[in-house]
Each structure stands twice: as C-alpha cells, then as structure tokens.
Protein backbone atom coordinates (compact mmCIF):
# COMPACT_ATOMS: atom_id res chain seq x y z
CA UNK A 1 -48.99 30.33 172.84
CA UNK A 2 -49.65 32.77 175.27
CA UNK A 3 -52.96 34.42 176.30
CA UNK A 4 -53.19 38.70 175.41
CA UNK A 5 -52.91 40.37 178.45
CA UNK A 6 -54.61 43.29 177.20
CA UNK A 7 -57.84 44.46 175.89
CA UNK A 8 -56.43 46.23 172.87
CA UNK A 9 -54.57 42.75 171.70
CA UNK A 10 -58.13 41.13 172.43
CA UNK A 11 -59.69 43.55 170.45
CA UNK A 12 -57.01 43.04 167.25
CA UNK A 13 -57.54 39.34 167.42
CA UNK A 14 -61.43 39.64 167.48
CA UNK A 15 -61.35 41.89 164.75
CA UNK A 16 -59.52 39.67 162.62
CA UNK A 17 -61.32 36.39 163.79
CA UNK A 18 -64.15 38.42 162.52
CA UNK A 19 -62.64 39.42 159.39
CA UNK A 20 -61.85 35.97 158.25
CA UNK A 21 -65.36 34.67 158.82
CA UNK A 22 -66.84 37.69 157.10
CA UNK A 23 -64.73 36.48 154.06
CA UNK A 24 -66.03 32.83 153.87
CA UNK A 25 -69.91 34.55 154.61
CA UNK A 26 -70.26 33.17 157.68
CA UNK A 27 -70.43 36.33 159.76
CA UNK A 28 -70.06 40.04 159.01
CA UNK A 29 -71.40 42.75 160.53
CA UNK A 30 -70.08 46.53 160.02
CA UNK A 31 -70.79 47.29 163.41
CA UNK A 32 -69.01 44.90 165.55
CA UNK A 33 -65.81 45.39 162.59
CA UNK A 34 -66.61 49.50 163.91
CA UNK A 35 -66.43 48.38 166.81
CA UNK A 36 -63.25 46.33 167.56
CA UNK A 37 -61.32 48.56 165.43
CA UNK A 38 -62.57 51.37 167.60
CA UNK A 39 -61.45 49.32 170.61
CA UNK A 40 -58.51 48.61 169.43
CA UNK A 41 -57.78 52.59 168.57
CA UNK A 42 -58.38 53.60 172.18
CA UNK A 43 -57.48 51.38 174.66
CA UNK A 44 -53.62 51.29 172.63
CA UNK A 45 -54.14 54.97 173.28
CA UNK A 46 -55.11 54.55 176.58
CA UNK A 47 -52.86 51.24 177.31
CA UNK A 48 -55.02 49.05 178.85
C-alpha cells in the first residue's frame, strides 16, 4: 500500500480513522471531525 502524497488524502484518512473510533467511544471530538473535513474541502480545492 502506498503512502498519500497529499494533504487532502491525509486529511480523508484522518477523518475517517477518527470516525471509526468515535463509533466504538473511544475518541470523538466535533472539532477535530470540523476540522479534517474542512481540510479536506480546501486543500482538494487548492490541490495540495
């Protein structure tokens, strides 16, 4: 498996690693979900 080579693909897999331990209760927090998504919405935009 290869590495992302871009912040936007770090910040989608983040998000989701995130998501899934929100689900089991092991970590959630709205701000850091606020914030990958809003990562992930600019720097696609910005394609870095």
């Amino acid at each position: 498996m290869n590495m992302p080579k871009t912040i936007a693909a770090w910040c989608t897999i983040l998000f989701f690693v995130v998501f899934a331990l929100d689900a089991f209760g092991i970590f959630g927090n709205e701000i850091v979900f606020g914030l990958l998504a809003a990562g992930v919405a600019i720097f696609t935009f910005l394609g870095k």
